[in-house]
Protein backbone atom coordinates (compact mmCIF):
# COMPACT_ATOMS: atom_id res chain seq x y z
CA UNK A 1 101.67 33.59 8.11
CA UNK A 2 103.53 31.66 5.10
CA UNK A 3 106.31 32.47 3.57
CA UNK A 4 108.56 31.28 0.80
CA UNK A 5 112.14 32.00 -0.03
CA UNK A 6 113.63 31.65 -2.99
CA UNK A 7 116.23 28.33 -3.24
CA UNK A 8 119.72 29.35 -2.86
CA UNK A 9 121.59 26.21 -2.55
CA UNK A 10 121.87 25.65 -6.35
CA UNK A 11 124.70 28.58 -6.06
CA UNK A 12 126.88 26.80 -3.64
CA UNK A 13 128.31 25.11 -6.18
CA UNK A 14 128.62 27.81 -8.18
CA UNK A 15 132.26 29.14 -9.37
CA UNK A 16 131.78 32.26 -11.18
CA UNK A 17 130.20 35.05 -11.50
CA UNK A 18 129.53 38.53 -12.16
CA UNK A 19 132.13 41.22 -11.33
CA UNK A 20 130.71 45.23 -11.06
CA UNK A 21 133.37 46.67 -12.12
CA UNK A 22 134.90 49.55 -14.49
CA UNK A 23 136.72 47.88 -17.08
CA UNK A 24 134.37 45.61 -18.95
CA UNK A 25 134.85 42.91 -21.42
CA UNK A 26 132.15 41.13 -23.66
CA UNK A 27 133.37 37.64 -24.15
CA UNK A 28 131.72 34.48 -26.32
CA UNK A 29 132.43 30.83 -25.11
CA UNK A 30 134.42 30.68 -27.84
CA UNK A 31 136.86 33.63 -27.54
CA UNK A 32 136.95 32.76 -23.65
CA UNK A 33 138.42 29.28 -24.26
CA UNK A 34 140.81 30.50 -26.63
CA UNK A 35 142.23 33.30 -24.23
CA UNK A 36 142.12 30.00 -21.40
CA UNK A 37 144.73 27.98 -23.65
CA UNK A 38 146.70 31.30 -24.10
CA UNK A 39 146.97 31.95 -20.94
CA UNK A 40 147.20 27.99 -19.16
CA UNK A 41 150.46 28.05 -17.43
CA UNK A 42 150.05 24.21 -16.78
CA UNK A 43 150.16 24.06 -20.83
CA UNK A 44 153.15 26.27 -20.94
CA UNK A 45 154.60 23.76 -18.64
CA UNK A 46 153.50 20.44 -20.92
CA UNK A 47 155.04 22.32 -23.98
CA UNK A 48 158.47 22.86 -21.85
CA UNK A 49 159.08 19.40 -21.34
CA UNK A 50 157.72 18.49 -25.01
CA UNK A 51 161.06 20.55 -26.06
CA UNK A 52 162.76 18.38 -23.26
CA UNK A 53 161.71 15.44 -24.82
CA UNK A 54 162.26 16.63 -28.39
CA UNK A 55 166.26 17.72 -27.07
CA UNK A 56 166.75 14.25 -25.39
CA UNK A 57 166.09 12.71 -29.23
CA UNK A 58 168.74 14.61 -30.63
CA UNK A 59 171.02 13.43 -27.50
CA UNK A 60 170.50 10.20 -28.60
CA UNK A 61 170.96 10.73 -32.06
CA UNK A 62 174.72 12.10 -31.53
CA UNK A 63 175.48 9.07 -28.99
CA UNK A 64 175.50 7.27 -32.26
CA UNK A 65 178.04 9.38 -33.61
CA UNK A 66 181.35 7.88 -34.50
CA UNK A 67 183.49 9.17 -31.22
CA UNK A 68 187.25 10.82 -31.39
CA UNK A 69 189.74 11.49 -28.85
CA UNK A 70 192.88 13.83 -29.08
CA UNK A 71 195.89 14.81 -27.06
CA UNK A 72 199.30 15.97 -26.79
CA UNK A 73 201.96 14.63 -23.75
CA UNK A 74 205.28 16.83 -23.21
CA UNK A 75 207.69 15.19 -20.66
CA UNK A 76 211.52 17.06 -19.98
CA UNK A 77 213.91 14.68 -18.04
CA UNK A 78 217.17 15.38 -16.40
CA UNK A 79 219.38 12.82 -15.67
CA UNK A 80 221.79 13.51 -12.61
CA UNK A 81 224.87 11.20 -11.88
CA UNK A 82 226.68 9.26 -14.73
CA UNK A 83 225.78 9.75 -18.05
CA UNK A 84 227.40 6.44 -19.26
CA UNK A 85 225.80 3.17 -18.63
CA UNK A 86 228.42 0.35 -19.15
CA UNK A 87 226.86 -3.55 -20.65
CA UNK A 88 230.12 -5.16 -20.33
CA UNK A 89 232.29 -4.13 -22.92
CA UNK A 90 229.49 -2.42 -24.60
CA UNK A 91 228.79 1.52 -23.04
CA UNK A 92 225.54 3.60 -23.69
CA UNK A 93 226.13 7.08 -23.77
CA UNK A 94 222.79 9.17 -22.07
CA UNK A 95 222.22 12.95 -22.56
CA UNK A 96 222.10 15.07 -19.30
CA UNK A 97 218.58 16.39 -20.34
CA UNK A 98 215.59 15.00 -23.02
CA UNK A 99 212.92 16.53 -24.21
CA UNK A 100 209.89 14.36 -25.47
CA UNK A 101 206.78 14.70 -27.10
CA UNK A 102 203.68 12.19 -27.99
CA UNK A 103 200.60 13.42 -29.46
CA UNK A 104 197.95 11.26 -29.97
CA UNK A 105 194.46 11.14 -32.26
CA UNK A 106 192.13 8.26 -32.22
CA UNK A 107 188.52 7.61 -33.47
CA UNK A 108 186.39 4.05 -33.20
CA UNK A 109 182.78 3.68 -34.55
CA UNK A 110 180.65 0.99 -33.02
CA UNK A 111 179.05 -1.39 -36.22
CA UNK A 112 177.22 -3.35 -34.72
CA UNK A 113 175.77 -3.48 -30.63
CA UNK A 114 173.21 -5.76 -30.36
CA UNK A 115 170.78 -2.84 -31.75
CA UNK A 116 170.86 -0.95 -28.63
CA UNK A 117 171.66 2.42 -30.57
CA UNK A 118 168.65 1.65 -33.14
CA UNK A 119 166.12 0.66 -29.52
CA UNK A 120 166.94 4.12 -27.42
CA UNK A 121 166.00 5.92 -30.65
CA UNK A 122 162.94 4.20 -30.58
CA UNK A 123 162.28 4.68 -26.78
CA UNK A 124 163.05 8.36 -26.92
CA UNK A 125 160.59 9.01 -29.47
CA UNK A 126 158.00 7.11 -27.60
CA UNK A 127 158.62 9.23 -24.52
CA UNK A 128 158.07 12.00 -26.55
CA UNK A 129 154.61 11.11 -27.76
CA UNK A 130 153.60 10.67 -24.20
CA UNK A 131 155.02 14.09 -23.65
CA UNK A 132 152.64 14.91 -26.73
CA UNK A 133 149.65 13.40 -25.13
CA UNK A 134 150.51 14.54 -21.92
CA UNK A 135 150.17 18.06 -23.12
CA UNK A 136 146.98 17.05 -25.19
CA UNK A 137 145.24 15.98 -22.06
CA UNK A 138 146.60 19.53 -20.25
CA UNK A 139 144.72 21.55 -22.69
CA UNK A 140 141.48 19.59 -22.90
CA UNK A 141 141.70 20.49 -19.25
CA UNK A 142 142.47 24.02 -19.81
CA UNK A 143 139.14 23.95 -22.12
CA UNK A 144 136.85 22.32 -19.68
CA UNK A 145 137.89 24.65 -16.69
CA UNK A 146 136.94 27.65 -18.98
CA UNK A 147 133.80 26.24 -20.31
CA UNK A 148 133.07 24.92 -16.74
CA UNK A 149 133.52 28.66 -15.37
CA UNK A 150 132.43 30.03 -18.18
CA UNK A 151 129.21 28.50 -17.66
CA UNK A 152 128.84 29.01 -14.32
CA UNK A 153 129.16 32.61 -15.02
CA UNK A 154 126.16 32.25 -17.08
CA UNK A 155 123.90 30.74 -14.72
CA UNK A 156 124.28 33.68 -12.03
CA UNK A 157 124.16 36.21 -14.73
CA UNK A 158 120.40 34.92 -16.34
CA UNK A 159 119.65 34.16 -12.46
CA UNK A 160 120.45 37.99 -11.76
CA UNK A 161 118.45 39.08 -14.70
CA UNK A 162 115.54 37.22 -13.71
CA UNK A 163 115.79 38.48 -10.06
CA UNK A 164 115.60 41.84 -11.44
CA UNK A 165 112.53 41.67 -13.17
CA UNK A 166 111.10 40.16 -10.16
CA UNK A 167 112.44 43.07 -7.77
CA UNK A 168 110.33 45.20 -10.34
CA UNK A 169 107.10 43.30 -10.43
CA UNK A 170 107.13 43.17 -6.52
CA UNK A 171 107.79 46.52 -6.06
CA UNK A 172 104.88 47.33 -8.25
CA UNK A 173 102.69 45.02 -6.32
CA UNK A 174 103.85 46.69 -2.82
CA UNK A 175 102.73 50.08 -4.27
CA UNK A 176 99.30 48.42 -5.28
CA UNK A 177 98.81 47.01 -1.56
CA UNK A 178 99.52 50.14 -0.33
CA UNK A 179 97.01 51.69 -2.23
CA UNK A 180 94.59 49.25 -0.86
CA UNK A 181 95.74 49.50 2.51
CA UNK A 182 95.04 53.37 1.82
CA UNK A 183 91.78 53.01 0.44
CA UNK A 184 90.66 50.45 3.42
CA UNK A 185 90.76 47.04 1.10
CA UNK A 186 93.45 45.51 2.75
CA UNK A 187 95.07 45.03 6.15
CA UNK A 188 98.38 46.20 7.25
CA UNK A 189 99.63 42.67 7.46
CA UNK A 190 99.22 42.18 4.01
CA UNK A 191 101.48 45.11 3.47
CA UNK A 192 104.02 43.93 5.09
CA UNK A 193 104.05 40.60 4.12
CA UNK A 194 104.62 42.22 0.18
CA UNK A 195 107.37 44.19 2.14
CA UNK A 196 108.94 41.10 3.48
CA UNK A 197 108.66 39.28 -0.12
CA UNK A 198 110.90 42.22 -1.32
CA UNK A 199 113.07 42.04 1.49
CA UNK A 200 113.77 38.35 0.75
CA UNK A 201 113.98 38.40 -3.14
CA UNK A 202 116.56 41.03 -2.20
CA UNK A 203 118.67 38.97 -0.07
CA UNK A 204 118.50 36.19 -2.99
CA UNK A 205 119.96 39.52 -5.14
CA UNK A 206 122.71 40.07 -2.39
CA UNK A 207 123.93 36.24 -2.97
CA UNK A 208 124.69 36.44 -6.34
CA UNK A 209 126.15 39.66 -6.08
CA UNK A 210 128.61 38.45 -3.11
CA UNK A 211 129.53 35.46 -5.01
CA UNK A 212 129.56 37.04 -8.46
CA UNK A 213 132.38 39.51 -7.14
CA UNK A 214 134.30 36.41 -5.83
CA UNK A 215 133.96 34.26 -8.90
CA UNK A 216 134.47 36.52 -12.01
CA UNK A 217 137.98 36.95 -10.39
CA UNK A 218 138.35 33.51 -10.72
CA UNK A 219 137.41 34.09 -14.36
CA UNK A 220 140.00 37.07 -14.56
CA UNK A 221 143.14 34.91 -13.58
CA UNK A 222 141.91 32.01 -15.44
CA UNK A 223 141.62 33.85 -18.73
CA UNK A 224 144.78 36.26 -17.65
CA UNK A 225 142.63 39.20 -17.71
CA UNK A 226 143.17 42.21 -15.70
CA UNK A 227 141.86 41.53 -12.46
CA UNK A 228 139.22 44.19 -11.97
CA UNK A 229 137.80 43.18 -15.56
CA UNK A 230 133.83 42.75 -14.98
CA UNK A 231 133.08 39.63 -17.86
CA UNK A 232 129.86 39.99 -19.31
CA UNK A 233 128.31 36.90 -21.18
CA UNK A 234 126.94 35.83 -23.97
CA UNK A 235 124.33 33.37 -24.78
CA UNK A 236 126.46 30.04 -25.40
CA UNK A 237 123.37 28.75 -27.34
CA UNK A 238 123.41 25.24 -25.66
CA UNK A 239 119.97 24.14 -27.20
CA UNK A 240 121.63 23.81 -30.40
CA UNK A 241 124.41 21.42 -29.39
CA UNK A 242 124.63 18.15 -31.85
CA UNK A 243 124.47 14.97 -30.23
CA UNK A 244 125.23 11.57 -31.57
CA UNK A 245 123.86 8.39 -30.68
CA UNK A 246 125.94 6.96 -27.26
CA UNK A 247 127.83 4.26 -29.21
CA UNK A 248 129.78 7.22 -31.42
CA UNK A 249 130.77 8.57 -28.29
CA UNK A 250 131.61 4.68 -26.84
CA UNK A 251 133.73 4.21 -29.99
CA UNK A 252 135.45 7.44 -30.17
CA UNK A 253 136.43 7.19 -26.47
CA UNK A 254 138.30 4.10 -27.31
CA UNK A 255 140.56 5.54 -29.88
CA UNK A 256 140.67 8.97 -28.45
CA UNK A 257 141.27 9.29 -24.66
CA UNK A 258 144.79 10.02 -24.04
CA UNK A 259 144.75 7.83 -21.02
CA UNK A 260 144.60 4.84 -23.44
CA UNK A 261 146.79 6.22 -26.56
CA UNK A 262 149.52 6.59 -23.33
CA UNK A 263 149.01 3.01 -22.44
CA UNK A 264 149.21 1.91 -25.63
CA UNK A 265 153.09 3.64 -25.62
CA UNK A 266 153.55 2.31 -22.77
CA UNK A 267 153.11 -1.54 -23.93
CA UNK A 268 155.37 -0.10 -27.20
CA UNK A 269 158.38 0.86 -24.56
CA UNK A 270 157.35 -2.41 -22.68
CA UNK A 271 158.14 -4.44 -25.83
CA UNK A 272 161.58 -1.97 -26.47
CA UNK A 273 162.93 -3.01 -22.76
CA UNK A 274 162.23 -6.80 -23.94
CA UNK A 275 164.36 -6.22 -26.96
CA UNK A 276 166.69 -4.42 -24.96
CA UNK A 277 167.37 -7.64 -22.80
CA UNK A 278 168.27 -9.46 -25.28
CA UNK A 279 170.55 -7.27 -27.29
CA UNK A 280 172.44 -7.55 -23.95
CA UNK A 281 172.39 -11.12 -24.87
CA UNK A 282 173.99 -10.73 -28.42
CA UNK A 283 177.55 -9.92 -29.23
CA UNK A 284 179.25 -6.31 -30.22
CA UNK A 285 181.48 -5.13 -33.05
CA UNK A 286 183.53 -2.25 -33.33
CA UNK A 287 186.27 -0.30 -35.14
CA UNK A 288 188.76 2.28 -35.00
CA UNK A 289 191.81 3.93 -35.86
CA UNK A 290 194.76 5.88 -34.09
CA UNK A 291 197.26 8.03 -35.16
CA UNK A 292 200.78 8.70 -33.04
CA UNK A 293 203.38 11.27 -33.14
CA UNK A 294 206.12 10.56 -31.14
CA UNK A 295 209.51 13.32 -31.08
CA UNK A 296 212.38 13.47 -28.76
CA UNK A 297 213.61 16.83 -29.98
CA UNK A 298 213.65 20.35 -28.33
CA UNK A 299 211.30 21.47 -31.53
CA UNK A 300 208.16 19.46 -31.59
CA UNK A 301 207.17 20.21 -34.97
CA UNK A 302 208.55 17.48 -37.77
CA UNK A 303 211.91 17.32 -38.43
CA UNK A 304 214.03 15.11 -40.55
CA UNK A 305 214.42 11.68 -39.17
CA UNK A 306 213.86 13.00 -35.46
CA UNK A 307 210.12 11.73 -35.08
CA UNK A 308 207.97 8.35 -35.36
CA UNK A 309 204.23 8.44 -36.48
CA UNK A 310 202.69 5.26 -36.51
CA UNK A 311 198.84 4.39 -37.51
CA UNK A 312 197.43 1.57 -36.43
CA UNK A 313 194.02 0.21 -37.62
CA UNK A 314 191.69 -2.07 -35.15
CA UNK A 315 188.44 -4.25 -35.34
CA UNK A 316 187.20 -5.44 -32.26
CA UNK A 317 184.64 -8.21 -31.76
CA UNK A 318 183.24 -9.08 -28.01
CA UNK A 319 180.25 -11.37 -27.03
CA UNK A 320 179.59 -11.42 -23.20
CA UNK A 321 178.42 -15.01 -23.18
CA UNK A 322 177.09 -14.76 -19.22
CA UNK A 323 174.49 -12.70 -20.55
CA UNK A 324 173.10 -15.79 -21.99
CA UNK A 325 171.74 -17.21 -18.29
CA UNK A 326 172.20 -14.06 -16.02
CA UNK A 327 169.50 -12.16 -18.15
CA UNK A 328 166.75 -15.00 -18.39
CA UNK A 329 165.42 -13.14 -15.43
CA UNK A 330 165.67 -10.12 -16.49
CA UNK A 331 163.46 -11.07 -19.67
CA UNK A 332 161.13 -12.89 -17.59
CA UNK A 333 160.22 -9.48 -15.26
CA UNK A 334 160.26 -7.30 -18.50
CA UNK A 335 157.29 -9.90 -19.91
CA UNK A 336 155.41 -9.32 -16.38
CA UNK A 337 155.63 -5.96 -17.06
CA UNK A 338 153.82 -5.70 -20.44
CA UNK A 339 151.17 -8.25 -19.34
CA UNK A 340 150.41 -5.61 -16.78
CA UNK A 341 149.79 -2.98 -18.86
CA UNK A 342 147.92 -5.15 -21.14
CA UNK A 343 145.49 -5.58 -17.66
CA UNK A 344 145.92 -1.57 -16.86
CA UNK A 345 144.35 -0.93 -20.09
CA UNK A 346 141.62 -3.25 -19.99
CA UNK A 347 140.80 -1.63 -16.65
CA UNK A 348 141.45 1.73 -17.92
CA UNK A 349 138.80 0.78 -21.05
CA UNK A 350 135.87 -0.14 -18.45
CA UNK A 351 136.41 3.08 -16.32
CA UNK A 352 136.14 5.19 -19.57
CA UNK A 353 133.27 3.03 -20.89
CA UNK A 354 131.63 3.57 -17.35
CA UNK A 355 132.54 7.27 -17.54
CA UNK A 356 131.09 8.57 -21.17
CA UNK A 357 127.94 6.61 -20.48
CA UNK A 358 127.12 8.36 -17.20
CA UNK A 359 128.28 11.47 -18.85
CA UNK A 360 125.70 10.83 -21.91
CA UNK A 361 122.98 9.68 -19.44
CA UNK A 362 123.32 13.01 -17.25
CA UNK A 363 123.06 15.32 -20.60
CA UNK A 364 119.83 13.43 -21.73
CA UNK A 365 118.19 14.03 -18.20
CA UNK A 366 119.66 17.96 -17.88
CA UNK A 367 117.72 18.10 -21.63
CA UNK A 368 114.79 16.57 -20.26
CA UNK A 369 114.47 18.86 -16.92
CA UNK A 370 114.83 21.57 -19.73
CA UNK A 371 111.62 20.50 -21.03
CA UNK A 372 109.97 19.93 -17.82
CA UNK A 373 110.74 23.47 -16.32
CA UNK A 374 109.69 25.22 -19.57
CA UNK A 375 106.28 23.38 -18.84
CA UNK A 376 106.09 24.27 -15.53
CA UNK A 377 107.16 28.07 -16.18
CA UNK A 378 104.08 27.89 -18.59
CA UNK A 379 101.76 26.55 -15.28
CA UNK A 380 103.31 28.96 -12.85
CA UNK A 381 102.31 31.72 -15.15
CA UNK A 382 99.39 30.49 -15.39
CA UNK A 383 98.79 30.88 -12.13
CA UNK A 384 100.71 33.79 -11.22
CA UNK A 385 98.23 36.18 -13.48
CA UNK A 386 95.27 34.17 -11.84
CA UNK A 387 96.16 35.06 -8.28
CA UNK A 388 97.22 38.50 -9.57
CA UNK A 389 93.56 39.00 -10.80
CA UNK A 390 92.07 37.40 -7.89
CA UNK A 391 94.64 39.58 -5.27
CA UNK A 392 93.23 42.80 -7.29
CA UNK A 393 89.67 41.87 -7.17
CA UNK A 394 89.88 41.24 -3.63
CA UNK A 395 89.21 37.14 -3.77
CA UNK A 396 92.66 35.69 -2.97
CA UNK A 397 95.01 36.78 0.00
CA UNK A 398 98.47 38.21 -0.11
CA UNK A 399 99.83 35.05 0.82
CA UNK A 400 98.30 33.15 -2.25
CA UNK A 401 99.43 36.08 -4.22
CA UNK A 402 102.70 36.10 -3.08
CA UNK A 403 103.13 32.25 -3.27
CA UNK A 404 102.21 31.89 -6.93
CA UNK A 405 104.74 34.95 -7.40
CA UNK A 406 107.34 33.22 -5.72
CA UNK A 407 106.45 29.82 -7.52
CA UNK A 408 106.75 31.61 -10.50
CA UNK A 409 109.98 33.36 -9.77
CA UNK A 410 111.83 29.64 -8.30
CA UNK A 411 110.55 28.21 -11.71
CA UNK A 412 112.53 31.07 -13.84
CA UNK A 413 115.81 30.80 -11.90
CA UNK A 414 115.16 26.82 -12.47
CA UNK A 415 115.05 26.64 -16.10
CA UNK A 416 118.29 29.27 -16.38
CA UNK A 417 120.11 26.77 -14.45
CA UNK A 418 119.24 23.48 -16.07
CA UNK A 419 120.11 25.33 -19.72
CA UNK A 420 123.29 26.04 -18.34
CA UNK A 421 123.65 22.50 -17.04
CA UNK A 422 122.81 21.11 -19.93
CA UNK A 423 125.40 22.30 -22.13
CA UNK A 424 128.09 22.12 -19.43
CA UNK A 425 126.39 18.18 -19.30
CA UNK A 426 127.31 18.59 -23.46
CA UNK A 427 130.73 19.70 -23.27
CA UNK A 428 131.70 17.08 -20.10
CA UNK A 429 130.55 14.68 -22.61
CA UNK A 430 132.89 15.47 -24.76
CA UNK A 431 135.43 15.92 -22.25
CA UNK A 432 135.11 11.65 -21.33
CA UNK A 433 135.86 10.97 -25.21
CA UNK A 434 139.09 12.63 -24.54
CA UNK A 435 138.48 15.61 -27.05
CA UNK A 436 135.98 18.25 -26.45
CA UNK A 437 136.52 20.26 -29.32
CA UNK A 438 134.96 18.07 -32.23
């Protein structure tokens, strides 16, 4: 005796799925990826050190500041012993005790430093577009891993539906054979081998069920959704998806992918260190001012002739000459550098090349199963309602009958699957060119 099971190793992969549960939620693709971002910790996390990197430019920006320094010295002496200090016939008469006082303010502005100041501007802002981009990549992730799910949600929900029809049409048929079992027209075995076809679409129901429960939780954190929230789904329409010729794709990879735009900053701050090396190389310019007060009085605030306040004005000019053979090294490694990530990117242009023309390739063969099940739905039909009318006229056996049913029944699941694969094939696509939403 012959029997077929449905497939079930299509679900393995499989991530999420149908939750039974009390609070329900109806949710498009659409809505779905925007509560993803909303709720993408990883993207809260990108933003956070956006600010950091947006904080550091402002760090820099007061570093360039003109800088100022001031502060105030008491000393109180007491001098013990004489009080007269003799220079041959000349005597100098000290006090017992002195108070004195010396406040200082000073402030210096560098001019001119080799353009260091004007490069770490530069630099910071560059790290801060690679926090920018670093952030852009976390949230086309965030998007994929909700479409991804999202998708896979809607693969065991159709497959559920269509299991359900098929528990109904079997059930109907076990009633029939028992009927003709009843009446003589059949054997027993043929009974129980519609009994064991129910049995076994069954188990295919338990499946999805178990791993429905397991994945729409998945779906729940992922979206930050209560977690007892049962998702239901609707059609994401992927027939309808537009598609460009490969070479759009190929072209908008290039200028796209954040991979690349980062390596692309990275050759900019590759070209600041060079610079960087050889403002060491250059001399600096300065200049400044200070301001004394100087009293040796019990009161320090101005008196008459009792205090000293001198200003004195300063320009400073340095040039550390060693600089000009102790960094020719230095420049040397910081040219190896950006050569490499001249090579990095070249590399890095190949792999994404490579990667959006698989991509491309795998949509136009998940379109074309599309087209192949829909035929071969059509053919198991077909044949279904033949052995149907054969079973019920007596001609074919329950095995025949229940083959074409389960033929029938593999071919449905099938074709739910590969439309779901398709337009997860659509939106991975998108995902290689570095921006899914287009």
């Amino acid at each position: 005796m012959m029997h077929k099971t449905i497939k079930l190793s299509c679900f393995a992969l499989l991530l999420p799925g149908m939750l039974y549960a009390q609070n329900v939620k109806k949710l498009t693709i659409q809505e779905a990826i925007q509560l993803g971002i909303d709720n993408s910790k990883n993207l809260k996390l990108s933003q956070n050190k956006i600010d950091e990197s947006l904080a550091k430019i402002e760090v820099v920006k007061d570093e360039a500041l003109p800088t100022a320094t001031a502060s105030v010295l008491y000393n109180h002496l007491e001098f013990a012993g004489n009080h007269t200090l003799s220079f041959g016939t000349d005597n100098l008469a000290l006090p017992r005790r002195l108070d004195a006082y010396l406040g200082t303010v000073s402030v210096s502005e560098t001019i001119y430093g080799g353009g260091k100041q004007r490069l770490a501007r530069q630099n910071t802002k560059l790290l801060s577009e690679v926090a920018h981009l670093d952030a852009e990549k976390v949230r086309e992730e965030a998007i994929y891993a909700t479409i991804d799910t999202y998708y896979s949600l809607y693969k065991l929900s159709q497959s559920h539906k269509v299991v359900e029809q098929n528990l109904t049409s079997i059930d109907s048929q076990l009633k029939q054979a028992t009927r003709f079992f009843e009446q003589g027209i059949v054997t027993k075995n043929d009974v129980l081998r519609f009994q064991l076809q129910l049995a076994n679409v069954n188990l295919t129901k338990v499946d999805l069920e178990g791993n429905a429960k397991i994945i729409n939780y998945n779906l729940d954190i992922l979206l930050g959704l209560p977690e007892d929230t049962q998702i239901e789904i609707s059609d994401p329409d992927s027939q309808n998806l537009p598609v460009a010729p490969l070479s759009n794709y190929l072209d908008q990879g290039m200028s796209t992918r954040q991979e690349l735009r980062e390596l692309d900053l990275q050759n900019k701050m590759a070209e600041i260190d060079i610079k960087n090396v050889k403002a060491n190389m250059r001399p600096t310019f300065g200049v400044g001012a200070s301001g004394y007060y100087v009293s040796t009085v019990v009161n320090p605030f101005p008196g008459g002739n009792d205090y000293l306040a001198p200003v004195s004005l300063m320009a400073n000019l340095s040039w550390n000459i060693g600089t000009l053979w102790t960094n020719k090294h230095k420049l040397s490694d910081s040219r190896i550098q950006q050569k490499q990530i001249d090579i990095q990117k070249t590399i890095q242009s190949d792999q994404v090349r490579t990667e959006i023309n698989k991509n491309y390739q795998n949509y136009v063969v998940a379109k074309n199963k599309i087209t192949i099940l829909e035929t071969s739905i059509e053919q198991a039909s077909e044949n279904d309602r033949l052995f149907a009318s054969k079973y019920k006229n007596n001609v074919a056996s329950a095995t025949d009958r229940i083959d074409a049913e389960t033929l029938l029944l593999q071919a449905q699941i099938d074709l739910e699957i590969a439309k779901a694969d398709a337009g997860l094939a659509y939106y991975t696509l998108l995902k290689s060119t570095g921006k899914i939403s287009q």
